[in-house]
Protein backbone atom coordinates (compact mmCIF):
# COMPACT_ATOMS: atom_id res chain seq x y z
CA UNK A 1 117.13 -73.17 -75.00
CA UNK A 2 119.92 -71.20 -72.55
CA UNK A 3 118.38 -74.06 -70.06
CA UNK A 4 118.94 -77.13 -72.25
CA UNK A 5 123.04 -75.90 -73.19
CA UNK A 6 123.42 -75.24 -69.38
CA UNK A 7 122.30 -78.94 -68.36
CA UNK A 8 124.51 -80.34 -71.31
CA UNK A 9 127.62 -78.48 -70.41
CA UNK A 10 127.04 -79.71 -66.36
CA UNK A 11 126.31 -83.08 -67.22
CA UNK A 12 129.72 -82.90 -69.57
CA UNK A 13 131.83 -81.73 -67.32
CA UNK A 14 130.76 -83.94 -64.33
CA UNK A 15 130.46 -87.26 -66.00
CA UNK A 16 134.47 -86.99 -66.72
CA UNK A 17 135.26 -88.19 -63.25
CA UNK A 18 138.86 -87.40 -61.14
CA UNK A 19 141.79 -88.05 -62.53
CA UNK A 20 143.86 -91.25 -62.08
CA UNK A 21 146.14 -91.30 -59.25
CA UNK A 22 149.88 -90.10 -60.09
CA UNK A 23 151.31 -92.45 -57.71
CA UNK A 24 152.20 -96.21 -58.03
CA UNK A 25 149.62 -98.82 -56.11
CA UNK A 26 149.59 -98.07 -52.43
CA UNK A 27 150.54 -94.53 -52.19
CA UNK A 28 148.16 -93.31 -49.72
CA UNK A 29 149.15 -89.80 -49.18
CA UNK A 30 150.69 -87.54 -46.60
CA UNK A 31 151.10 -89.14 -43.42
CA UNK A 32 149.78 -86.56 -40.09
CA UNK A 33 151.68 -87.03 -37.10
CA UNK A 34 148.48 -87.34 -34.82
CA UNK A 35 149.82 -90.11 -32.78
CA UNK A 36 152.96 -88.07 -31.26
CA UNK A 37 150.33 -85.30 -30.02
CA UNK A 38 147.21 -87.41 -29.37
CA UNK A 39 147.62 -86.27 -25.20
CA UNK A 40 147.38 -82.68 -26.59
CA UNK A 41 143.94 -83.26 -28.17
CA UNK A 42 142.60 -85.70 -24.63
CA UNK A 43 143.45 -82.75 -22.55
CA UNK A 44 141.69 -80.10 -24.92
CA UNK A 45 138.64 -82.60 -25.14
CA UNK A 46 138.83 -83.03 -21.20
CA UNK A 47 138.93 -79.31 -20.44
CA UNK A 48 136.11 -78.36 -23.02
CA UNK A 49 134.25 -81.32 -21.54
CA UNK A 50 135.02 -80.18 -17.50
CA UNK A 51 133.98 -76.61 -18.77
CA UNK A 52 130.36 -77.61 -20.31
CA UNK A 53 129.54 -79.02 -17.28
CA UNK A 54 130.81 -76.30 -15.39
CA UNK A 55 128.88 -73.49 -17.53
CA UNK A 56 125.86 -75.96 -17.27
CA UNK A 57 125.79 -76.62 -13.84
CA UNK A 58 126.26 -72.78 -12.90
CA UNK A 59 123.58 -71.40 -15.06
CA UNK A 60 120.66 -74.45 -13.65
CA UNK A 61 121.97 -72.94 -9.97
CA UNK A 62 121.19 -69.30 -11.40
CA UNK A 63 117.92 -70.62 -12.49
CA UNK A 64 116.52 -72.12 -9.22
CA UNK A 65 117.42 -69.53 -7.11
């Protein structure tokens, strides 16, 4: 019986749905300024990228010798 009141009470509370939106049509939300620092994100992508490799290539040498 517990069972049976626990799936009804679920199944109310998720077939409400979100709210509306407060905004007017074509509010989209907060805007992020990723295109003034996009450089900062290439360089951390190149770096982590340069120091796989590295941290690959060193460990195969460790390996063969």
């Amino acid at each position: 019986m517990a069972s049976l009141i626990y799936n009804v009470l679920i199944f109310a509370i998720q077939s409400q749905g979100p709210p509306p939106p407060a905004g007017g049509t074509g509010s989209r939300g907060p805007q992020l300024p990723i295109d003034e620092n996009i450089w900062i994100l290439l360089a951390m992508g190149i770096f982590l990228g340069i120091y796989i490799i590295y941290k690959r290539n060193r460990s195969s040498i460790n390996k063969a010798s």
